[in-house]
N, C-alpha and C. Protein backbone atom coordinates (compact mmCIF):
# COMPACT_ATOMS: atom_id res chain seq x y z
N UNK A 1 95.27 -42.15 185.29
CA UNK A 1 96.33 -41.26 185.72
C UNK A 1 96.83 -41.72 187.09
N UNK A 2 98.04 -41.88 187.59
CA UNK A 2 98.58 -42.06 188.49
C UNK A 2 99.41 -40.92 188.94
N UNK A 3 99.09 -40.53 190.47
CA UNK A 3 99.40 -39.39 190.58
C UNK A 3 100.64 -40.04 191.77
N UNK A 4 101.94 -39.25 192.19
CA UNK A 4 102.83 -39.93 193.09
C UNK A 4 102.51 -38.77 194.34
N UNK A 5 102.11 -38.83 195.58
CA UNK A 5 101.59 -38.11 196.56
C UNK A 5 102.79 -38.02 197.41
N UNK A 6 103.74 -39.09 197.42
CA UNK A 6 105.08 -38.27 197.81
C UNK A 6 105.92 -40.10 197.53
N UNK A 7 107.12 -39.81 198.14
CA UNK A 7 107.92 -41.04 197.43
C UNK A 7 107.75 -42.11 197.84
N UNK A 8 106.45 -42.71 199.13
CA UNK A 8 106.18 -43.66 199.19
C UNK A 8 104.74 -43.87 198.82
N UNK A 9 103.67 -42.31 198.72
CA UNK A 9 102.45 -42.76 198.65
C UNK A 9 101.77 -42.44 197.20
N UNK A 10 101.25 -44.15 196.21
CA UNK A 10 100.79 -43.24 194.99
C UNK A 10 99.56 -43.58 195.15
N UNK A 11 98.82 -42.68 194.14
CA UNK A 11 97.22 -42.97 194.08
C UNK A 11 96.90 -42.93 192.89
N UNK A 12 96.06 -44.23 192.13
CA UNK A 12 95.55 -44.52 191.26
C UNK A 12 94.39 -43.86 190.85
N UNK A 13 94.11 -42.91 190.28
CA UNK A 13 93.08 -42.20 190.01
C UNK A 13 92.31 -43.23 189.18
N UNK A 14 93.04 -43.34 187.88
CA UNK A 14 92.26 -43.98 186.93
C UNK A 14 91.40 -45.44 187.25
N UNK A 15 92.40 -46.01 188.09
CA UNK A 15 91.87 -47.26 188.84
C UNK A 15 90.58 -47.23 190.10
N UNK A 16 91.04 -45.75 190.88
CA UNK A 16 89.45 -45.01 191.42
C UNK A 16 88.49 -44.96 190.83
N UNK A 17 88.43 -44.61 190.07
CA UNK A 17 87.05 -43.74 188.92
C UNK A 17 86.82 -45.28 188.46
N UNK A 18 87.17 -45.94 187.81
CA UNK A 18 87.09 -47.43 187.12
C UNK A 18 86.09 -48.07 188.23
N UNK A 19 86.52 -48.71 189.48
CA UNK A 19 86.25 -48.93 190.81
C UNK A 19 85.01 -48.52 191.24
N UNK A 20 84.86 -47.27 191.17
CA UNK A 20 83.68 -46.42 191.11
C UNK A 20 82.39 -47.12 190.59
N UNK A 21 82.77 -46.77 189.00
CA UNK A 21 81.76 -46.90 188.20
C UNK A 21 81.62 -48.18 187.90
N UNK A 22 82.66 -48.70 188.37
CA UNK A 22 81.74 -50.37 188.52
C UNK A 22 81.01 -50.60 189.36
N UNK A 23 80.97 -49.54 190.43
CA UNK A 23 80.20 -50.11 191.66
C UNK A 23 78.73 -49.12 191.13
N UNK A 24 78.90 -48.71 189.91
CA UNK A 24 77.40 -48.52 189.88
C UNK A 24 77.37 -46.26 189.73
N UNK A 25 78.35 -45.99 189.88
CA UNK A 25 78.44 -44.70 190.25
C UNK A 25 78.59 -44.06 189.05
N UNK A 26 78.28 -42.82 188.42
CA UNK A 26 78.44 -42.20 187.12
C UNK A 26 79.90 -41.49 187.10
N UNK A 27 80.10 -41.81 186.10
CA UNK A 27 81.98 -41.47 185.99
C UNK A 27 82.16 -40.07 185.85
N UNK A 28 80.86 -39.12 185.67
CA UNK A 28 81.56 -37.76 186.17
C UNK A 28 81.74 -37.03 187.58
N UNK A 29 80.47 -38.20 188.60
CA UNK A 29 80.54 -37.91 190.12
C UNK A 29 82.26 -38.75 190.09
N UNK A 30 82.35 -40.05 189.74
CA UNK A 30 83.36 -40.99 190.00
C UNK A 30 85.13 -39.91 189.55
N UNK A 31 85.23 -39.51 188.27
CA UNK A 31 86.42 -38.30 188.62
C UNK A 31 86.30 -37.11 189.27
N UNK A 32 85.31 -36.64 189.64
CA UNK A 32 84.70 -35.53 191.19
C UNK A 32 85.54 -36.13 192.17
N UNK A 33 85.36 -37.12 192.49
CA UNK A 33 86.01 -37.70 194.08
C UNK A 33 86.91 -38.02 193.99
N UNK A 34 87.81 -38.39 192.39
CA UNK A 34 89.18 -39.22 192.57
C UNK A 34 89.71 -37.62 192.54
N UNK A 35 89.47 -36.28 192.10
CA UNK A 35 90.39 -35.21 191.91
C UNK A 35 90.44 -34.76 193.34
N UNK A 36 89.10 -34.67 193.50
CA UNK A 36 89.07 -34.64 195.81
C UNK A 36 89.96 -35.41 196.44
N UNK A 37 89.80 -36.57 196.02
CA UNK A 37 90.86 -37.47 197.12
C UNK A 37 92.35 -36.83 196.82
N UNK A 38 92.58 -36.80 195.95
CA UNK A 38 94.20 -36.47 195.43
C UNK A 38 94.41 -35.15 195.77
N UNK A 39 93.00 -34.31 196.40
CA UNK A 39 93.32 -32.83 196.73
C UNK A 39 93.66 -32.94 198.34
N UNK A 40 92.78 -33.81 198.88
CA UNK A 40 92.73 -33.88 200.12
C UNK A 40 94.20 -34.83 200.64
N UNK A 41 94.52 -35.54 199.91
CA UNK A 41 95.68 -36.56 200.33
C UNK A 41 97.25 -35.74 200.12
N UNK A 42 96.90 -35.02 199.21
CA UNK A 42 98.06 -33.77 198.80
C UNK A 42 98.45 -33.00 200.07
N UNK A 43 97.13 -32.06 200.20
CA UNK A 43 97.05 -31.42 201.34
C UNK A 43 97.38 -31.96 202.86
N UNK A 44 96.87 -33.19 203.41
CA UNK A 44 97.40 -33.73 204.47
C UNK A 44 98.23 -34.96 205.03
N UNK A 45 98.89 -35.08 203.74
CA UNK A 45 99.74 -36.26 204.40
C UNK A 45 101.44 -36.03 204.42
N UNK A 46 101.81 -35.95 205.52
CA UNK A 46 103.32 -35.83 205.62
C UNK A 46 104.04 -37.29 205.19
N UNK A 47 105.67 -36.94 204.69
CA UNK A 47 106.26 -37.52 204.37
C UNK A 47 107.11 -37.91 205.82
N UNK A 48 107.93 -39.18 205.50
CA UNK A 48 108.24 -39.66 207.08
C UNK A 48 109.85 -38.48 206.88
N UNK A 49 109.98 -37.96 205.97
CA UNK A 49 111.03 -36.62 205.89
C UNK A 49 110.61 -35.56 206.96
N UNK A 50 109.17 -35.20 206.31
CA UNK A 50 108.88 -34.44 207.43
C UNK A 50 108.34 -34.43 208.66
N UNK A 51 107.98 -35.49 208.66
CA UNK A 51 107.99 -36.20 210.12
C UNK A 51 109.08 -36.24 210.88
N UNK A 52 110.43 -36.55 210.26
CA UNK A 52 111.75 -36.41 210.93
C UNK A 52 111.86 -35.27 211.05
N UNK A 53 112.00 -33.91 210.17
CA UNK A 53 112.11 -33.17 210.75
C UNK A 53 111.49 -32.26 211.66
N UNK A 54 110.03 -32.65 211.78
CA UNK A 54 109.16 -31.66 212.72
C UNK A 54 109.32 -32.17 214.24
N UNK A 55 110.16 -33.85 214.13
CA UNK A 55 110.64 -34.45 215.48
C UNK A 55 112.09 -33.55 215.84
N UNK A 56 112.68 -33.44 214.96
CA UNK A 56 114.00 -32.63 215.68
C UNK A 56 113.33 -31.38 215.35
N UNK A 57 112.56 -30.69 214.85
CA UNK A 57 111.86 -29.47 215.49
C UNK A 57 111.46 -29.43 216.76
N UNK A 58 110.83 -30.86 217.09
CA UNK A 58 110.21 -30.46 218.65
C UNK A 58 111.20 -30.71 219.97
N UNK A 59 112.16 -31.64 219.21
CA UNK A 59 113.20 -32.30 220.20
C UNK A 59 114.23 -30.66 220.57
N UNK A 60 114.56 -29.75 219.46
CA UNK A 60 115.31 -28.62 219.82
C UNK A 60 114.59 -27.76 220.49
N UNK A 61 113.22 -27.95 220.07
CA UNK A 61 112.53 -26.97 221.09
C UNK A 61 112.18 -27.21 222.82
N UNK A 62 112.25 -28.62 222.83
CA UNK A 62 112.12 -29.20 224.18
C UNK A 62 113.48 -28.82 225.08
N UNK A 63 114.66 -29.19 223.61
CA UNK A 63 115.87 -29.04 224.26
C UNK A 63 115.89 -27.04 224.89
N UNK A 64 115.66 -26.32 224.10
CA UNK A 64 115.90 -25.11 224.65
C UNK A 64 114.70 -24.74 225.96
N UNK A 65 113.73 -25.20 225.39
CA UNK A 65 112.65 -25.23 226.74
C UNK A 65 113.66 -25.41 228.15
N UNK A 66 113.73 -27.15 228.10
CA UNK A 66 114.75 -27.52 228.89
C UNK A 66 115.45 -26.77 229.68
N UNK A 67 116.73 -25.99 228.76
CA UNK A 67 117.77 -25.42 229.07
C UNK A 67 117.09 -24.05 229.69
N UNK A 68 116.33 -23.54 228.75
CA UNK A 68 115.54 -22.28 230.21
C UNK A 68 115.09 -22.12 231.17
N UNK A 69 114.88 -23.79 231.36
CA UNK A 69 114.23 -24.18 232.16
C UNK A 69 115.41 -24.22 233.86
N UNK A 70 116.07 -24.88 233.10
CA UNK A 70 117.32 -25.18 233.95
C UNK A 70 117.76 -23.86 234.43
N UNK A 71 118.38 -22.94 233.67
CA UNK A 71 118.80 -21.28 234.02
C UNK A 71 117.52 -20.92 235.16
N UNK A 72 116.39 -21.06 234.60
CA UNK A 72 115.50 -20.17 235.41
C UNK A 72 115.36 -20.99 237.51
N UNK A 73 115.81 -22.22 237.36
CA UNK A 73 115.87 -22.88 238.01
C UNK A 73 116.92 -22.76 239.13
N UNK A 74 117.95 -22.52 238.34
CA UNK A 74 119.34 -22.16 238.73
C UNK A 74 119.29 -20.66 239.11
N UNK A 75 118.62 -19.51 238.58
CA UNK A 75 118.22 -18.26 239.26
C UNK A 75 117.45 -18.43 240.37
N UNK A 76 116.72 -19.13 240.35
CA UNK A 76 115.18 -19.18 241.44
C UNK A 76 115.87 -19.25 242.83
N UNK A 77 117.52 -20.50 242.33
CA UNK A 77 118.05 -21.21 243.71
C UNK A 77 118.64 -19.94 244.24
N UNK A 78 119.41 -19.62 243.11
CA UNK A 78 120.44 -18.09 244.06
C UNK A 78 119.85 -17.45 244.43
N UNK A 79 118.87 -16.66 244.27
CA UNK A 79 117.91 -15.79 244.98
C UNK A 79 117.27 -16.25 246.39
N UNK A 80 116.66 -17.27 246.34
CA UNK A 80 116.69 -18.27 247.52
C UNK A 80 117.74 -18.30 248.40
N UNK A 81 118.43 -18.24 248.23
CA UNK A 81 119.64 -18.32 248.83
C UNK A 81 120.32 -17.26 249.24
N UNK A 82 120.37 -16.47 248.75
CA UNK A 82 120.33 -14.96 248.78
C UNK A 82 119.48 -14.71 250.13
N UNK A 83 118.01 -14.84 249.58
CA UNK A 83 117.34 -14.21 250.88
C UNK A 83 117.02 -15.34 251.81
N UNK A 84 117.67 -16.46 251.83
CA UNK A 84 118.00 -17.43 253.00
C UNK A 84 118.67 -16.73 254.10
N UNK A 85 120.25 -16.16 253.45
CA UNK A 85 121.08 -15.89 254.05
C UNK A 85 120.93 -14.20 254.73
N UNK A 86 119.96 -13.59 253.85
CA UNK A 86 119.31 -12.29 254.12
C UNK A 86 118.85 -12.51 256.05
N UNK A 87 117.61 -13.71 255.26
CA UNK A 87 116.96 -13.92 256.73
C UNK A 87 117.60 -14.11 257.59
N UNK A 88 118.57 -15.37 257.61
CA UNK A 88 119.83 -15.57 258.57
C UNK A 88 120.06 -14.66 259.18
N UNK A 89 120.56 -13.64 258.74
CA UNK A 89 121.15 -12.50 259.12
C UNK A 89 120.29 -11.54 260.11
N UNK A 90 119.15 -11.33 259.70
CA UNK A 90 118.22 -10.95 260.46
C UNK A 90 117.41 -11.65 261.72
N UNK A 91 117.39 -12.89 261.56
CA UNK A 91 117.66 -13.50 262.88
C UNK A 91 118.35 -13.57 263.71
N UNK A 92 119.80 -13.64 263.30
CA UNK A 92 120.89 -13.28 264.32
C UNK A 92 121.04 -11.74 265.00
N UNK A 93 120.56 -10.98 263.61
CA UNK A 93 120.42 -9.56 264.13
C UNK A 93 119.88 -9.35 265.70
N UNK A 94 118.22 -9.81 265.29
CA UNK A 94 117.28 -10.12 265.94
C UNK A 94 116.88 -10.82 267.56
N UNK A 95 118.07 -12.00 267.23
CA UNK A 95 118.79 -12.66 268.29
C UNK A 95 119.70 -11.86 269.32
N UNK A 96 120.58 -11.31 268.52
CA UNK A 96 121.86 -10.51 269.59
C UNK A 96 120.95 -9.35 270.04
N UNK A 97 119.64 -8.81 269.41
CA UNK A 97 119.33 -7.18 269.86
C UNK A 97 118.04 -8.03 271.23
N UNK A 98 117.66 -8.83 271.21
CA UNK A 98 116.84 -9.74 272.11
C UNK A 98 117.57 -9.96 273.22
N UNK A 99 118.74 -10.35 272.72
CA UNK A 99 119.86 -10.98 274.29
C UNK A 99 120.14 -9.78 274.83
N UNK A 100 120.60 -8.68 273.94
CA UNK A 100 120.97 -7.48 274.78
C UNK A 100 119.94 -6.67 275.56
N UNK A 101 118.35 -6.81 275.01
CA UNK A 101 117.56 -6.49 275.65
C UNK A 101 117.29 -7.13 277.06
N UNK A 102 117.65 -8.38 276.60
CA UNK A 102 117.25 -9.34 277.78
C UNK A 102 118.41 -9.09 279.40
N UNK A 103 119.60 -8.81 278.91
CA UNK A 103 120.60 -8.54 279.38
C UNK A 103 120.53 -7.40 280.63
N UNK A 104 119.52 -5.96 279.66
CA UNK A 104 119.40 -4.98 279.73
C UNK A 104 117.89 -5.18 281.08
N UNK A 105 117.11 -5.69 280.82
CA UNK A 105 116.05 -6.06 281.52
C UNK A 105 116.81 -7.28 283.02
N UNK A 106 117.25 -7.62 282.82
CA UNK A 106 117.95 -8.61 284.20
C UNK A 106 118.58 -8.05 284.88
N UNK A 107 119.71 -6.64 284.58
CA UNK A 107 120.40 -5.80 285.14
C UNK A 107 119.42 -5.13 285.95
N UNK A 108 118.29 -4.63 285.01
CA UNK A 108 117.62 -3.76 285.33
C UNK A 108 116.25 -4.08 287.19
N UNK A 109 116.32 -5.31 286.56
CA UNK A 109 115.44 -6.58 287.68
C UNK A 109 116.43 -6.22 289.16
N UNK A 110 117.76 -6.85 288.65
CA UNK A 110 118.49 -6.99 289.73
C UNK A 110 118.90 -5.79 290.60
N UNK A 111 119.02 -4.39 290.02
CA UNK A 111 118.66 -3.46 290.96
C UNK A 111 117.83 -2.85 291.80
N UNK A 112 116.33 -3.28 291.02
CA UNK A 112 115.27 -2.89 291.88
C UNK A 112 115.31 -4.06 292.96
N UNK A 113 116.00 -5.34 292.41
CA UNK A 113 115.49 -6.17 293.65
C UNK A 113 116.68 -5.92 294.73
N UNK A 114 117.78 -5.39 294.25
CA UNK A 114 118.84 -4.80 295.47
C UNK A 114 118.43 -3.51 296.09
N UNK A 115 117.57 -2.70 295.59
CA UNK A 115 117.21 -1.75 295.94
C UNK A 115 115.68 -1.75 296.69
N UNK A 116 115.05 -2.84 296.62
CA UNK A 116 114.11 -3.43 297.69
C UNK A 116 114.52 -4.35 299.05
N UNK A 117 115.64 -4.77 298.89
CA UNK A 117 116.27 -5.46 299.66
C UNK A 117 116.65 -4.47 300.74
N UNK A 118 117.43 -3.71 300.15
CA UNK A 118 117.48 -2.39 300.89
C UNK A 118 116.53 -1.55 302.07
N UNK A 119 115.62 -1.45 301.11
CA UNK A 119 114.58 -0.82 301.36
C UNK A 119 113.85 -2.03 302.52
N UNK A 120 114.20 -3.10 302.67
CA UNK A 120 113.18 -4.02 303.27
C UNK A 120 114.02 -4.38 304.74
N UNK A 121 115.45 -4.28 304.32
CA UNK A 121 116.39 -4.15 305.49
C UNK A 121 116.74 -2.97 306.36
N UNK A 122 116.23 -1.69 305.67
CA UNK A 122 116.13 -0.49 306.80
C UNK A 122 114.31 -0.83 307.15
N UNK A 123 113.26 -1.02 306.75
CA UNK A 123 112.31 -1.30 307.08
C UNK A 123 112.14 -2.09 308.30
N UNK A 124 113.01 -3.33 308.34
CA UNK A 124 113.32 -3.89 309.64
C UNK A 124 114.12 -3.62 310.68
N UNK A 125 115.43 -2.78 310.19
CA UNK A 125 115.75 -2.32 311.10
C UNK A 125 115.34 -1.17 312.27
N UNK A 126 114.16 0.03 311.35
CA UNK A 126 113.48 0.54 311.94
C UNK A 126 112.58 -0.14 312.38
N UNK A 127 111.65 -1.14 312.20
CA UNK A 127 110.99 -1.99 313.33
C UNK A 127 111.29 -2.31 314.36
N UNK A 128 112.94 -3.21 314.67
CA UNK A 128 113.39 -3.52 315.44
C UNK A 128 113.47 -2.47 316.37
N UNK A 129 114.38 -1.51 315.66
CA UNK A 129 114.42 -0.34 316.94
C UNK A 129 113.66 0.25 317.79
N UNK A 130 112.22 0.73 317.05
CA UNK A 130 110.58 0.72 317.10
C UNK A 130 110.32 -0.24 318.64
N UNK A 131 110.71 -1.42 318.02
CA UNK A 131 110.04 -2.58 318.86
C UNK A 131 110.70 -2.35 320.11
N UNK A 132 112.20 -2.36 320.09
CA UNK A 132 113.24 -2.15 321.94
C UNK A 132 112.16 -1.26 322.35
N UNK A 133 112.33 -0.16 321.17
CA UNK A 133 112.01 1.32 322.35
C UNK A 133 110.44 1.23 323.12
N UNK A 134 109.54 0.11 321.90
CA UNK A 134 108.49 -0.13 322.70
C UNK A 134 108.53 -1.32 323.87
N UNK A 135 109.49 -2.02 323.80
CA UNK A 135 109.62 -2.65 325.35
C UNK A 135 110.38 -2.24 326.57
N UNK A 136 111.22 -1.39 325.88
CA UNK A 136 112.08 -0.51 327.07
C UNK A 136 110.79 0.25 327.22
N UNK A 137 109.69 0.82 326.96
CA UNK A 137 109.07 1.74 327.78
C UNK A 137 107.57 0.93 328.38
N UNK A 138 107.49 -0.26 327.86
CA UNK A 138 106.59 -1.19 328.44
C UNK A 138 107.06 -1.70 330.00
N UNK A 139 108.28 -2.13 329.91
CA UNK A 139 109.57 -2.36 330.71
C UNK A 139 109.30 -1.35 331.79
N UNK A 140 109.39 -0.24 331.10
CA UNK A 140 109.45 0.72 332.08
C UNK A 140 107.82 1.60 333.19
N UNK A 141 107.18 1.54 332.03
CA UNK A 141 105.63 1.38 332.12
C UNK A 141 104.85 0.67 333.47
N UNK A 142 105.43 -0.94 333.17
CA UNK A 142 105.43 -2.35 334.16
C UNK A 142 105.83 -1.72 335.46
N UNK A 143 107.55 -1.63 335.53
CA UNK A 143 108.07 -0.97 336.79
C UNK A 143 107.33 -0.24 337.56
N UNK A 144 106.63 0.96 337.05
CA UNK A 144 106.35 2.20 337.56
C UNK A 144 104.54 1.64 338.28
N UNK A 145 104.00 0.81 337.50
CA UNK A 145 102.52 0.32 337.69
C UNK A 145 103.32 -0.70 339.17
N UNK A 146 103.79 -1.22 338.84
CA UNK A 146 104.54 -2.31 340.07
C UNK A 146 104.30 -1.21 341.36
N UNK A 147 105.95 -0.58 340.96
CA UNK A 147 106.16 0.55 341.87
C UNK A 147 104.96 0.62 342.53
N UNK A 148 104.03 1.15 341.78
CA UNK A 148 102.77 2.04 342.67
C UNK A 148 101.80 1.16 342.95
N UNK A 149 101.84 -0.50 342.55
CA UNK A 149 100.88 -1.06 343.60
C UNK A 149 101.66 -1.48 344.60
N UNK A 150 103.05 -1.33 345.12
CA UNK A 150 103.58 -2.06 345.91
C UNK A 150 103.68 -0.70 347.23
N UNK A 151 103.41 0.17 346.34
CA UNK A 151 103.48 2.00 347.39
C UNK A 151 101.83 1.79 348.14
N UNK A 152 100.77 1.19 347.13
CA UNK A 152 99.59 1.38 347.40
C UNK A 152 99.27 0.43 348.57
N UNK A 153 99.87 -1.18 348.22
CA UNK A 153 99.59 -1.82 349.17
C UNK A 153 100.34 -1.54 350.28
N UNK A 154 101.66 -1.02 350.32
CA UNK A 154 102.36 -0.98 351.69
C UNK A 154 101.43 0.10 352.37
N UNK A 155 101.00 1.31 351.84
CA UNK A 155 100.43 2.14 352.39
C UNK A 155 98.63 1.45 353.02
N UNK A 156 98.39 0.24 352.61
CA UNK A 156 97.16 0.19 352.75
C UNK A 156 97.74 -0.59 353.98
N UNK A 157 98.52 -1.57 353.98
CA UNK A 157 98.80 -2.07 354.96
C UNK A 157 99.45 -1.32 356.34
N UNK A 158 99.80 -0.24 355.99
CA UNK A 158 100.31 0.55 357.14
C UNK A 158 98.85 1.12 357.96
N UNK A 159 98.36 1.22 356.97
CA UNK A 159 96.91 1.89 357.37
C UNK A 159 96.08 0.90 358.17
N UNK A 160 96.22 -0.06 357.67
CA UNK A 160 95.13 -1.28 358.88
C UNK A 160 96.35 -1.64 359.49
N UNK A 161 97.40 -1.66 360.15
CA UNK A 161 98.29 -2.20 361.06
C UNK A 161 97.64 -0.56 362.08
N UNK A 162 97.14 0.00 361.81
CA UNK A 162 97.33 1.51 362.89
C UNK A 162 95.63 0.83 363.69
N UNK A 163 94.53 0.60 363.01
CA UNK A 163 93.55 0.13 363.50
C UNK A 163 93.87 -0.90 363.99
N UNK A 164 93.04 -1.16 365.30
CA UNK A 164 93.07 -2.09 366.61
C UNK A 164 92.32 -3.78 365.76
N UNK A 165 93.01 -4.54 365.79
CA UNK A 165 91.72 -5.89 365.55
C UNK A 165 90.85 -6.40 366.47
N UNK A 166 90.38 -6.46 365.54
CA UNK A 166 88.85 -7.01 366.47
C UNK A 166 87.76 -6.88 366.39
């Protein structure tokens, strides 16, 4: 019996079993294995038909893979981009509320330091004044100590000009 397993593959049963039992094997094990083989060769052997088509099965499936692939790719970017420009935004936010702080803090510097300046220029000017009034009365202090050693010595000297020398 010749069995056709598809349009290029046949199998000789009768020529199996023959084969067989020449090699010594009993011809009811010997058609046992030729009906096996023809079960098993049935069962797994593709035709190059379906070989072609389980290739453009996998080729359309790669292709749509692909293409979802691409969309999901092409979403991933806009969103990205999206919250690129999100962030952007919030940096600049971030930026201008920093400068205005900063702005806000330098103003703020520059009055206390005009308002120490202030404070450091009546500080000296009351020193200064402080200081005259303490040399006008040192000044005056001096004079008066003068004054009275020049009263003390004239008087001491009047006093030994009255005693006789000798």
């Amino acid at each position: 019996m010749v069995v056709r397993m598809s349009e290029r593959l046949v199998f000789d049963t009768h020529r199996f079993v023959r084969d067989l039992v020449s090699a010594g094997m009993a011809e009811p094990i010997a058609e046992t294995l030729a009906e096996k083989q023809v079960e098993l060769l049935s069962g797994n052997l593709a035709t190059k038909v379906e070989l072609a088509q389980v290739e453009a099965n996998l080729k359309a499936d790669l292709r749509q893979v692909e293409a979802n692939l691409k969309a999901e790719i092409t979403q991933v970017e806009a969103n990205l981009r999206t919250e690129l420009a999100t962030t952007n935004e919030r940096i600049t936010q971030v930026e201008a509320n920093l400068r205005t702080e900063l702005a806000q803090v330098e103003a703020n510097l520059r009055t206390e330091l005009a308002t120490t300046n202030e404070r450091i220029a009546q500080v000296e000017a009351t020193l200064r004044t402080e200081i005259a009034a303490t040399k006008t009365s040192l000044i005056k202090w001096m004079v008066t100590i003068m004054t009275a050693y020049t009263a003390a010595i004239t008087t001491l000297v009047t006093a030994l000009a009255r005693f006789p020398a000798g």
